[in-house]
PDB file of N, CA and C in Angstrom:
ATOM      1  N   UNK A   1     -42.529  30.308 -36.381  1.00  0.00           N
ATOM      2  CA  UNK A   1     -42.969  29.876 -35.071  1.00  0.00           C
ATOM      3  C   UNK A   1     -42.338  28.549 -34.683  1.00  0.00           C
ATOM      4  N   UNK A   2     -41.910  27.493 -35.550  1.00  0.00           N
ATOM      5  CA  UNK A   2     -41.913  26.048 -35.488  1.00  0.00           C
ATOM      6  C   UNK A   2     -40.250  26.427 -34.938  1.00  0.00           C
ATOM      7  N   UNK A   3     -39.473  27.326 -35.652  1.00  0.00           N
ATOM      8  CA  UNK A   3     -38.027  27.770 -35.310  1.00  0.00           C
ATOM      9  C   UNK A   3     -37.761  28.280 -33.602  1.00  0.00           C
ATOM     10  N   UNK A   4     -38.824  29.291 -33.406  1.00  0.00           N
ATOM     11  CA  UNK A   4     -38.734  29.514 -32.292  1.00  0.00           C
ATOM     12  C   UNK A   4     -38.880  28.291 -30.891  1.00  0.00           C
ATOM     13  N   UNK A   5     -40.228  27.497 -30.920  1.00  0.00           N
ATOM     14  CA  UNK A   5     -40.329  26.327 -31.147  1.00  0.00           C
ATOM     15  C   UNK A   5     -38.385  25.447 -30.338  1.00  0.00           C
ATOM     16  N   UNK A   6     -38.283  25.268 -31.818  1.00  0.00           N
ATOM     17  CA  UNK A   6     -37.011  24.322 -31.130  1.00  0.00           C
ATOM     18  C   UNK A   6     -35.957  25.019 -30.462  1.00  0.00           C
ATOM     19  N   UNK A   7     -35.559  26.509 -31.002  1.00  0.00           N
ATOM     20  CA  UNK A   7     -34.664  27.266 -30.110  1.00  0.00           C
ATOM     21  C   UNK A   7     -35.043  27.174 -28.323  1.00  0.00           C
ATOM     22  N   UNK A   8     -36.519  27.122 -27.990  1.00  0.00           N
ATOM     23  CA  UNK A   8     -37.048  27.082 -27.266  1.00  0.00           C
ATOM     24  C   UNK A   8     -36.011  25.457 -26.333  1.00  0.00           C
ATOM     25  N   UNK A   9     -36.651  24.540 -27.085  1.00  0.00           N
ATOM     26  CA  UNK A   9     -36.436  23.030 -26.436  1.00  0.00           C
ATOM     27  C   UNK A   9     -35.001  23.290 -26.223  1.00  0.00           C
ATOM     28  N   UNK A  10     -33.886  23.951 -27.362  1.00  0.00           N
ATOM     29  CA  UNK A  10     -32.832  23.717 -27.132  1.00  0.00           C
ATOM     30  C   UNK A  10     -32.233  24.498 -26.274  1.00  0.00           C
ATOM     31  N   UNK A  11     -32.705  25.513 -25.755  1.00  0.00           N
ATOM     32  CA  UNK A  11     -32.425  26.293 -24.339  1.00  0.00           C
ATOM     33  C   UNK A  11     -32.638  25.514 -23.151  1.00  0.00           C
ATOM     34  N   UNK A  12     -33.910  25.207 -22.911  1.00  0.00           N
ATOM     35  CA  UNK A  12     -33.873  24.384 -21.825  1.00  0.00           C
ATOM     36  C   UNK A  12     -33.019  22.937 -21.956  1.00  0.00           C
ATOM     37  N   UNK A  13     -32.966  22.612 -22.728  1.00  0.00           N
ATOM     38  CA  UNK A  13     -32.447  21.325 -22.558  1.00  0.00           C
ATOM     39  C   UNK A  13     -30.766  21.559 -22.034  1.00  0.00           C
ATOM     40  N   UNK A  14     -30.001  22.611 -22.532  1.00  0.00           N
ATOM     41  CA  UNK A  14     -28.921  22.805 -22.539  1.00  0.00           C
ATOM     42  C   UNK A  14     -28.247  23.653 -21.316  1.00  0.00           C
ATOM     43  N   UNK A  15     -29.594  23.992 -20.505  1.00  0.00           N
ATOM     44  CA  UNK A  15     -30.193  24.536 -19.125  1.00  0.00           C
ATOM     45  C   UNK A  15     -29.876  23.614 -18.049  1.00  0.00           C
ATOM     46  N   UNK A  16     -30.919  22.532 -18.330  1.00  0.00           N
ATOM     47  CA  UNK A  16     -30.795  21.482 -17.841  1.00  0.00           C
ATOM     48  C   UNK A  16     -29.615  20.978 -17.761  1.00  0.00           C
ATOM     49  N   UNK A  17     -28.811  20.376 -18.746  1.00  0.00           N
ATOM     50  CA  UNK A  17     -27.749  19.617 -19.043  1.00  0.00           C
ATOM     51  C   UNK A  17     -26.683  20.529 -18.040  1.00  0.00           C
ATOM     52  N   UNK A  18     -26.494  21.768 -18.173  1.00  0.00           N
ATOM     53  CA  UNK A  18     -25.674  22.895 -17.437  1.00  0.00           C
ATOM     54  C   UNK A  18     -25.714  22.659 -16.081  1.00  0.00           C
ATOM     55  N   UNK A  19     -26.929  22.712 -15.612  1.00  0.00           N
ATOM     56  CA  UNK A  19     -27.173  22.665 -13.681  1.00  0.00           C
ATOM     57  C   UNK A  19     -26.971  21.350 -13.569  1.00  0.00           C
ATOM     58  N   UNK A  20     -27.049  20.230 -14.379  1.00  0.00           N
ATOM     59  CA  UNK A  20     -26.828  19.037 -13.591  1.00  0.00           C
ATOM     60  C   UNK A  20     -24.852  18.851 -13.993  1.00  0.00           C
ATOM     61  N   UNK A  21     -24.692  19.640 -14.897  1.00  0.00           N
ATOM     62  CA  UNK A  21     -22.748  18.918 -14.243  1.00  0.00           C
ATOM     63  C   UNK A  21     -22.637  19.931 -13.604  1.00  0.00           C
ATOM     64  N   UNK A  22     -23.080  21.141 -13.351  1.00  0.00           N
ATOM     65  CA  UNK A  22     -22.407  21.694 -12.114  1.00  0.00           C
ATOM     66  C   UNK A  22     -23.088  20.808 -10.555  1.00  0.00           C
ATOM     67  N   UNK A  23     -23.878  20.517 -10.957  1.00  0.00           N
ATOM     68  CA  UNK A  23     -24.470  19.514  -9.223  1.00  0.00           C
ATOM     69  C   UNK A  23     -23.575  18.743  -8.992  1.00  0.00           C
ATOM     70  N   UNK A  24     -23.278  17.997 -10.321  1.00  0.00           N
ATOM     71  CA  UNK A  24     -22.122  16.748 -10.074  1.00  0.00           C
ATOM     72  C   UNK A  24     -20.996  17.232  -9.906  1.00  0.00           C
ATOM     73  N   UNK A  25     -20.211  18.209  -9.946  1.00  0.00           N
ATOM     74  CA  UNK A  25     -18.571  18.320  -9.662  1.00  0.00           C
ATOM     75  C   UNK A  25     -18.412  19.528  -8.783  1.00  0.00           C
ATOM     76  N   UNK A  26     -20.086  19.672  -8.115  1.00  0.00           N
ATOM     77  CA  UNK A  26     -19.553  20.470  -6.645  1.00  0.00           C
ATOM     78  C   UNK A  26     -19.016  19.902  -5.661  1.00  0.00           C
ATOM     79  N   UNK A  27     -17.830  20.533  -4.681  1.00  0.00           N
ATOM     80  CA  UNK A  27     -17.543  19.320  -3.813  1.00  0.00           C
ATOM     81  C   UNK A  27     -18.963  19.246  -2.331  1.00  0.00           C
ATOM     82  N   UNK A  28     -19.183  18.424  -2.018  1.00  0.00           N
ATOM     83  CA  UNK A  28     -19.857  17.934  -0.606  1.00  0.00           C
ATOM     84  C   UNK A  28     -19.271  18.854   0.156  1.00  0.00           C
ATOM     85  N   UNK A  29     -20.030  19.424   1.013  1.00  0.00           N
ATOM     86  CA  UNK A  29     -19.851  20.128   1.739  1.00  0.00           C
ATOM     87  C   UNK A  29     -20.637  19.926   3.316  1.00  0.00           C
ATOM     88  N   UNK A  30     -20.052  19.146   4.081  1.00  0.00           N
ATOM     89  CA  UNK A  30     -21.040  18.791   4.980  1.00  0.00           C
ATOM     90  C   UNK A  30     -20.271  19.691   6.935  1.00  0.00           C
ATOM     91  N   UNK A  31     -21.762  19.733   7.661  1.00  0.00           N
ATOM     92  CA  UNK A  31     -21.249  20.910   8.822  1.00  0.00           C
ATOM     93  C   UNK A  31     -21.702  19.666   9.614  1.00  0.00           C
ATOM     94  N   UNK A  32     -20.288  19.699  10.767  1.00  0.00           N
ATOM     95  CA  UNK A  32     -20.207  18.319  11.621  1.00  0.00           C
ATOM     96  C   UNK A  32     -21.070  19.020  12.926  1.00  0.00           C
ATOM     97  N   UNK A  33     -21.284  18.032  13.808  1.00  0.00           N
ATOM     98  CA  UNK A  33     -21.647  18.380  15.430  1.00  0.00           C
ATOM     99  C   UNK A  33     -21.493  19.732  15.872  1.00  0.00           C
ATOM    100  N   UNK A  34     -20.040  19.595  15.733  1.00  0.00           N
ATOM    101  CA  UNK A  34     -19.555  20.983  16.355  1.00  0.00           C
ATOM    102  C   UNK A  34     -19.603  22.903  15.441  1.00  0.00           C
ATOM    103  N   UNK A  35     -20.200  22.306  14.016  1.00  0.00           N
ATOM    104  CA  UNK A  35     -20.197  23.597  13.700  1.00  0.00           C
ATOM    105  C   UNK A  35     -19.194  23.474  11.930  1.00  0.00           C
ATOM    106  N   UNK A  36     -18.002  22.558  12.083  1.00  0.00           N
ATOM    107  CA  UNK A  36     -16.766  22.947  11.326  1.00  0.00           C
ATOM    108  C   UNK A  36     -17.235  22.078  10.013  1.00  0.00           C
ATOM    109  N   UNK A  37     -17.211  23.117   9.564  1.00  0.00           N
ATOM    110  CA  UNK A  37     -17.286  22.409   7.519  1.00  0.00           C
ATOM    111  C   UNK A  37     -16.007  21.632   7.149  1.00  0.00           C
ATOM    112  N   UNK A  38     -16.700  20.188   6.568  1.00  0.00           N
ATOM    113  CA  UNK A  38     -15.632  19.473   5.667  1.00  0.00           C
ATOM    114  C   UNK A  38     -15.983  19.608   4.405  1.00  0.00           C
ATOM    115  N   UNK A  39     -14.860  19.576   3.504  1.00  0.00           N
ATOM    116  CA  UNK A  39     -15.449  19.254   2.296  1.00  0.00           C
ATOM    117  C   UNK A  39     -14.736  17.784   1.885  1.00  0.00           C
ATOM    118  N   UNK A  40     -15.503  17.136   1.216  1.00  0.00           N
ATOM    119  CA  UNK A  40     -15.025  15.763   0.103  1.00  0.00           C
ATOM    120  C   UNK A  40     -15.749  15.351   0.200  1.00  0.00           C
ATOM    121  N   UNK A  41     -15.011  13.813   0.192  1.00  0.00           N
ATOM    122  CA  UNK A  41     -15.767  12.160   0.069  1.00  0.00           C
ATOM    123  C   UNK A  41     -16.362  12.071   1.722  1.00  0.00           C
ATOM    124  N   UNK A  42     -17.500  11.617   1.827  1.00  0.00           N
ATOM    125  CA  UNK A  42     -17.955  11.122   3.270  1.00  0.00           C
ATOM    126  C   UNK A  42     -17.093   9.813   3.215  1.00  0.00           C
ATOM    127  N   UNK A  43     -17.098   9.747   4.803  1.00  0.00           N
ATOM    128  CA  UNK A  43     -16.169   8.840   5.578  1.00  0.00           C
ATOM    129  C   UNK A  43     -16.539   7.329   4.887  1.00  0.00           C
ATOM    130  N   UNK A  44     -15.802   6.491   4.436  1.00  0.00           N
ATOM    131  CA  UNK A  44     -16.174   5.253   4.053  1.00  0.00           C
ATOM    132  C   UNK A  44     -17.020   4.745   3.085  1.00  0.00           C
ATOM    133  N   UNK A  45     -16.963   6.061   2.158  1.00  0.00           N
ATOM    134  CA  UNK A  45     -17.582   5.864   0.758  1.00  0.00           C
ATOM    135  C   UNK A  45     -16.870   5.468  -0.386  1.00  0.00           C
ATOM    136  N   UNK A  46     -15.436   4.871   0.131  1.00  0.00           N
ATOM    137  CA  UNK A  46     -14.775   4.169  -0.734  1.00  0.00           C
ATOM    138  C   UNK A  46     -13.573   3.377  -0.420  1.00  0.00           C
ATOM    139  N   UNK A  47     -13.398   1.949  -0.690  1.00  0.00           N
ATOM    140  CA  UNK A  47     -12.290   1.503   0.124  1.00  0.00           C
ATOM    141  C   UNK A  47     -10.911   1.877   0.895  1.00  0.00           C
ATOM    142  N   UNK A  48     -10.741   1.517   1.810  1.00  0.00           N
ATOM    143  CA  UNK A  48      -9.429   1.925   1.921  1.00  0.00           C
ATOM    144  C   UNK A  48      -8.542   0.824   1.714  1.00  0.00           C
ATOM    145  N   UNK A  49      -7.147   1.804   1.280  1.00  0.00           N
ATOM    146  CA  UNK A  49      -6.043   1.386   0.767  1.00  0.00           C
ATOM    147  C   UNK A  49      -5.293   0.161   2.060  1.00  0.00           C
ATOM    148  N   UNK A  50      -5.228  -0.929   1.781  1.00  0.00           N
ATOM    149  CA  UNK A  50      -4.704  -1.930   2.723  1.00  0.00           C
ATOM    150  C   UNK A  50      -3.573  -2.142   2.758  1.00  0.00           C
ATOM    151  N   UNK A  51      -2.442  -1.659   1.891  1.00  0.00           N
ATOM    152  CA  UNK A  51      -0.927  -1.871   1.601  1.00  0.00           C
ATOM    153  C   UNK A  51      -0.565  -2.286   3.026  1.00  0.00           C
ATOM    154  N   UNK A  52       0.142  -2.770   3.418  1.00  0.00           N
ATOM    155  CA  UNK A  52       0.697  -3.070   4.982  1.00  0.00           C
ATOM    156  C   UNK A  52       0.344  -3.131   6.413  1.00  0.00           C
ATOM    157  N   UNK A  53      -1.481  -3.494   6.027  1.00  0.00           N
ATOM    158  CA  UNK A  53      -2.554  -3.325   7.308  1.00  0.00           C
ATOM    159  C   UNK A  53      -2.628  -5.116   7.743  1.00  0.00           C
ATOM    160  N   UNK A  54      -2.370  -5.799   6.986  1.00  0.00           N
ATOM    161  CA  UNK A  54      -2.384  -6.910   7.494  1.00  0.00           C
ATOM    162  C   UNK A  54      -1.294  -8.059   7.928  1.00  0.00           C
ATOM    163  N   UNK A  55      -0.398  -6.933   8.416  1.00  0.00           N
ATOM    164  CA  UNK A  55       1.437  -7.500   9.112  1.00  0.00           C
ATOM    165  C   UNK A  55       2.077  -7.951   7.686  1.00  0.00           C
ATOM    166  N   UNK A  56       2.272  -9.546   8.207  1.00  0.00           N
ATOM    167  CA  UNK A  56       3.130 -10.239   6.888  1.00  0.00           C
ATOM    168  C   UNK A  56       1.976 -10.914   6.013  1.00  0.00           C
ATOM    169  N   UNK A  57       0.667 -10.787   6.013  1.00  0.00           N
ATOM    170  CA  UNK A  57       0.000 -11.251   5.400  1.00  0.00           C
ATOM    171  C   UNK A  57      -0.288 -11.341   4.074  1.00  0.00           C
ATOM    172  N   UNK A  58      -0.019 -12.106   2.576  1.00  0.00           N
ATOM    173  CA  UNK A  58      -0.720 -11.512   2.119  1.00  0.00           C
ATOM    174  C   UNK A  58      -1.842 -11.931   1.060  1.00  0.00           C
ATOM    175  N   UNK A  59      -2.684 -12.130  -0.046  1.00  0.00           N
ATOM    176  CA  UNK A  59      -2.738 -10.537  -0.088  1.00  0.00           C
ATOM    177  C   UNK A  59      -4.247 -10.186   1.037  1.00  0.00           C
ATOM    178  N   UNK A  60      -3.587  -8.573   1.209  1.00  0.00           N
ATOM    179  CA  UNK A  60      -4.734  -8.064   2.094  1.00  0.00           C
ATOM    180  C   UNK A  60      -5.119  -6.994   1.397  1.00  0.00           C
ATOM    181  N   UNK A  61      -6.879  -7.657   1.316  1.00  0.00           N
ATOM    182  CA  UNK A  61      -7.353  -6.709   0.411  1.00  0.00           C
ATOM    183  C   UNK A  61      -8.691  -5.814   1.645  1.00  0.00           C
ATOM    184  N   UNK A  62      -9.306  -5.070   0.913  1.00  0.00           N
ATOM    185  CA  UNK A  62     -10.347  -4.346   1.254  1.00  0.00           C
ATOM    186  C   UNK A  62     -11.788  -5.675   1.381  1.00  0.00           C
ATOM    187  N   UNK A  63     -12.577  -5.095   2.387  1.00  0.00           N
ATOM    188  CA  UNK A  63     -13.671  -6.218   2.182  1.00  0.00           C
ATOM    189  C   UNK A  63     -14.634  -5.591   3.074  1.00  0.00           C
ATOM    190  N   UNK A  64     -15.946  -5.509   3.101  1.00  0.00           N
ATOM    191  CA  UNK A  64     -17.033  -4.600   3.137  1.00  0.00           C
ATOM    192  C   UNK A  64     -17.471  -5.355   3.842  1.00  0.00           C
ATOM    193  N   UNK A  65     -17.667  -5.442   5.601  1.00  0.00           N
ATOM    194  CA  UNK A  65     -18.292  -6.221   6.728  1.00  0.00           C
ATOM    195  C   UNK A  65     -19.484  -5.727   6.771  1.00  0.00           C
ATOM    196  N   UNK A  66     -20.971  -6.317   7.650  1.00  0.00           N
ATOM    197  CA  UNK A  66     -21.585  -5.798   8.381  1.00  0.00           C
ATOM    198  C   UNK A  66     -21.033  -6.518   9.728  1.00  0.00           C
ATOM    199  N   UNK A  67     -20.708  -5.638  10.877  1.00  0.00           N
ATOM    200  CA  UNK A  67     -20.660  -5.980  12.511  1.00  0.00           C
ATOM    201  C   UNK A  67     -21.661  -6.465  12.693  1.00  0.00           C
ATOM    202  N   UNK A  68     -21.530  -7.567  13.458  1.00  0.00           N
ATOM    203  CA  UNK A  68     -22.248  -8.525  14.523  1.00  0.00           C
ATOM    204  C   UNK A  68     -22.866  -7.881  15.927  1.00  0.00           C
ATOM    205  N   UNK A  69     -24.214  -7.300  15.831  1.00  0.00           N
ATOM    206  CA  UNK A  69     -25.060  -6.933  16.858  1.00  0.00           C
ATOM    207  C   UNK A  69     -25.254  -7.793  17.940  1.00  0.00           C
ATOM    208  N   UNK A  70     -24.692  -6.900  19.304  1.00  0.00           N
ATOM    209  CA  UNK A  70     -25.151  -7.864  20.811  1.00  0.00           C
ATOM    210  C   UNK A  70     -26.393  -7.710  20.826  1.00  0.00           C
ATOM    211  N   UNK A  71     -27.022  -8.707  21.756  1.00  0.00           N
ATOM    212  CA  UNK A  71     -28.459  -8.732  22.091  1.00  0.00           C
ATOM    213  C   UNK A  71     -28.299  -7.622  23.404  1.00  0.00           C
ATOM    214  N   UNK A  72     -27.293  -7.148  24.332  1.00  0.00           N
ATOM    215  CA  UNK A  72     -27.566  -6.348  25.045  1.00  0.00           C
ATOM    216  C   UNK A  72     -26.892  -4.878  24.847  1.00  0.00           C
ATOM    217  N   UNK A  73     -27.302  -4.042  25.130  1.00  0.00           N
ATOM    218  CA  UNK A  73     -27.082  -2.640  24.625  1.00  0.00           C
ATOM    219  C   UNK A  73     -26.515  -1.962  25.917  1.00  0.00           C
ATOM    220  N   UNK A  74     -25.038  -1.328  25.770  1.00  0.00           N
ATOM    221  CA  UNK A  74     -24.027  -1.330  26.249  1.00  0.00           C
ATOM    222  C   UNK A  74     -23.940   0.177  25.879  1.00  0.00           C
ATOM    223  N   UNK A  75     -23.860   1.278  26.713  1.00  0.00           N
ATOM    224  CA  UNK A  75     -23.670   2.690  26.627  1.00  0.00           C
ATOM    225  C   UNK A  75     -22.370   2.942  27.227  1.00  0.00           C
ATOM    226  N   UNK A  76     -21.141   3.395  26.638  1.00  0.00           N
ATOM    227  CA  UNK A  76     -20.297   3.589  27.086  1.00  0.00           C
ATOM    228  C   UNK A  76     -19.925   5.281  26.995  1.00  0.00           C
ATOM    229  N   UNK A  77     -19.513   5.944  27.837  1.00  0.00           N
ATOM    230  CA  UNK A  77     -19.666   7.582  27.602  1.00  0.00           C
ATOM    231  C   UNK A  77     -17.861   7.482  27.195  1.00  0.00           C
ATOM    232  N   UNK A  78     -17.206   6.839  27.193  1.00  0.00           N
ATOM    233  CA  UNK A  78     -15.460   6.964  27.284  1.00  0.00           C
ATOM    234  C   UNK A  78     -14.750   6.208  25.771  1.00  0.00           C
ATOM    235  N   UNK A  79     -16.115   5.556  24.673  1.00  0.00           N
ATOM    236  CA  UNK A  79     -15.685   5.430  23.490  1.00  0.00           C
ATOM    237  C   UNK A  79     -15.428   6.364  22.619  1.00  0.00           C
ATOM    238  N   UNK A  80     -14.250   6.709  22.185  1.00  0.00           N
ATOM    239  CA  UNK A  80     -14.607   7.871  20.899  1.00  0.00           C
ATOM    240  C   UNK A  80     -15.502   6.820  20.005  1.00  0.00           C
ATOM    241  N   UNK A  81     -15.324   5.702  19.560  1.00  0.00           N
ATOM    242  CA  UNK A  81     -15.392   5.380  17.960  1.00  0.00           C
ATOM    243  C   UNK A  81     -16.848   4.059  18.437  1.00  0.00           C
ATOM    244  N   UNK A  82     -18.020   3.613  18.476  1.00  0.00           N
ATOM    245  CA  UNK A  82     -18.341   2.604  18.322  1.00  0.00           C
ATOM    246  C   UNK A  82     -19.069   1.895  16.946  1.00  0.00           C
ATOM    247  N   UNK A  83     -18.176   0.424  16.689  1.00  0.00           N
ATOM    248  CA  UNK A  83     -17.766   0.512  15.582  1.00  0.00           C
ATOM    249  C   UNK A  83     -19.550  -0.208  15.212  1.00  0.00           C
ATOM    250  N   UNK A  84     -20.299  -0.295  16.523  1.00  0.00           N
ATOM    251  CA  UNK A  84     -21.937  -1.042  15.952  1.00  0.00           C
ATOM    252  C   UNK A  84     -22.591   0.147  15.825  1.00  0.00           C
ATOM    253  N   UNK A  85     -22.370   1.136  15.800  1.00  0.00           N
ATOM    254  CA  UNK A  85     -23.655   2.058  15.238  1.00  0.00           C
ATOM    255  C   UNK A  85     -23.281   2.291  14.068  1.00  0.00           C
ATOM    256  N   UNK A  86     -22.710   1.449  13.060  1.00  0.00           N
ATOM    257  CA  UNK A  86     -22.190   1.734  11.720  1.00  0.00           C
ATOM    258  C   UNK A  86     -22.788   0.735  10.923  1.00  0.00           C
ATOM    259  N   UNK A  87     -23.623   0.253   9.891  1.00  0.00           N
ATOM    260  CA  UNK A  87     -24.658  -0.974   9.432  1.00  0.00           C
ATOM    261  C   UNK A  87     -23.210  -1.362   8.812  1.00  0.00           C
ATOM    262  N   UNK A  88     -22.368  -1.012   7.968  1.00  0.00           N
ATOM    263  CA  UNK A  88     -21.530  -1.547   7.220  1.00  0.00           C
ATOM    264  C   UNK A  88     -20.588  -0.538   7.543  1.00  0.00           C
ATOM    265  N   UNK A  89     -18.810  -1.622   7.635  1.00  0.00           N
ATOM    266  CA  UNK A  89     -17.648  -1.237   7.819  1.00  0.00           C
ATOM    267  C   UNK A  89     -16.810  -1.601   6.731  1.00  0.00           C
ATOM    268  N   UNK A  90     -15.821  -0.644   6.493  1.00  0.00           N
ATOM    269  CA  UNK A  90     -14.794  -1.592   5.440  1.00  0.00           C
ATOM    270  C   UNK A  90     -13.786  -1.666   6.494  1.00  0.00           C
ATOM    271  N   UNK A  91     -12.894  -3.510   6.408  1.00  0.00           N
ATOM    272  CA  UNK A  91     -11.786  -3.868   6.864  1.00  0.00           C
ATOM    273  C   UNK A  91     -10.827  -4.278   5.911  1.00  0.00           C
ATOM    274  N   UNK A  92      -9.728  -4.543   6.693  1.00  0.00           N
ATOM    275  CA  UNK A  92      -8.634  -4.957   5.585  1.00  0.00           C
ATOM    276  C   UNK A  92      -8.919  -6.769   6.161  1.00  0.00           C
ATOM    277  N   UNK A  93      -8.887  -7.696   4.526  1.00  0.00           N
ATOM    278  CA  UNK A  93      -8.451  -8.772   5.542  1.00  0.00           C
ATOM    279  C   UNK A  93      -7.524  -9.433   4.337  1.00  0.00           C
ATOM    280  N   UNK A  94      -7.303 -10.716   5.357  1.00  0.00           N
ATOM    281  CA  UNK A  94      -6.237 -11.661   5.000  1.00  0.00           C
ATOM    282  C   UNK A  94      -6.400 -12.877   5.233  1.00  0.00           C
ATOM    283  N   UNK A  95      -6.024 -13.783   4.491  1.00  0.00           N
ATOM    284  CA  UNK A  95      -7.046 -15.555   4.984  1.00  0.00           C
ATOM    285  C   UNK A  95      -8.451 -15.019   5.717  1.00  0.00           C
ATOM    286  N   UNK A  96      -8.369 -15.680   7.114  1.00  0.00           N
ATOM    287  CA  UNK A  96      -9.849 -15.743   7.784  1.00  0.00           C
ATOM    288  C   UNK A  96      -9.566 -14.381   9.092  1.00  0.00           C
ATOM    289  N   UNK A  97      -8.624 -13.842   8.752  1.00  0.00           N
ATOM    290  CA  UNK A  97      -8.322 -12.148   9.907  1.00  0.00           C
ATOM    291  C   UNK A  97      -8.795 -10.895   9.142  1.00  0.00           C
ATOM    292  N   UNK A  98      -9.177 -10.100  10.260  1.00  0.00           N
ATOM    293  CA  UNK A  98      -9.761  -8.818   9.469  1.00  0.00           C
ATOM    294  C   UNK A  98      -8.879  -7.601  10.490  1.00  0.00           C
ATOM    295  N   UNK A  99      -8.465  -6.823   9.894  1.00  0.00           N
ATOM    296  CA  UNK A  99      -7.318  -5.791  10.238  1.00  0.00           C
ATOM    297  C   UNK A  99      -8.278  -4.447  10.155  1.00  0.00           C
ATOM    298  N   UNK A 100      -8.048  -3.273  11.104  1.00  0.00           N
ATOM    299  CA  UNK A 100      -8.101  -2.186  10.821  1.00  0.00           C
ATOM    300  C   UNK A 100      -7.828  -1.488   9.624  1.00  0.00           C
ATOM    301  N   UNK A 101      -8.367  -0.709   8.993  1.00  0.00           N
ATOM    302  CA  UNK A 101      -7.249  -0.206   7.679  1.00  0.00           C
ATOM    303  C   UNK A 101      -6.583   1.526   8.310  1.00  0.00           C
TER     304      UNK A 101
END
């Protein structure tokens, strides 16, 4: 009984252990506005590469902003991108300039 017992623990455990690396090395699979599946990394879940984003500057590295909130709230229907409904941005910068990446 005591055999059955641990065959027991060692099924589940090895159950367990099984469903969680397949959770981890499924890719993300996320369905946008319009319907169309991406798969990967979500947008800005990891620096971007700055090689030549900051002219002759260098070095220009990656650096993790929060944007500066207006006190008045500004609806524009003709922005694709507004960059304040985002709590945190990554920019490229250089001395005291911050570059697009």
């Amino acid at each position: 009984m005591a055999s059955f017992n641990k065959l027991k623990v060692v099924v589940t455990v090895a159950g367990g252990l099984l469903i969680f690396a397949l959770l981890c090395y499924l890719p993300l699979t996320v369905i946008t506005d319009c319907g169309k599946e991406t798969r990967g990394m979500k947008v800005g879940s990891r620096p971007p590469r700055c090689e030549g984003k900051c002219l002759n500057c260098r070095p220009c590295i990656a650096t993790l902003i929060a944007p500066i909130h207006q006190g008045k709230l500004t609806i524009s229907a003709n922005s694709k991108e507004d960059d304040t409904y985002y709590l945190l941005a990554w920019r490229c910068k250089c001395a005291n300039k911050l570059f697009q990446p």
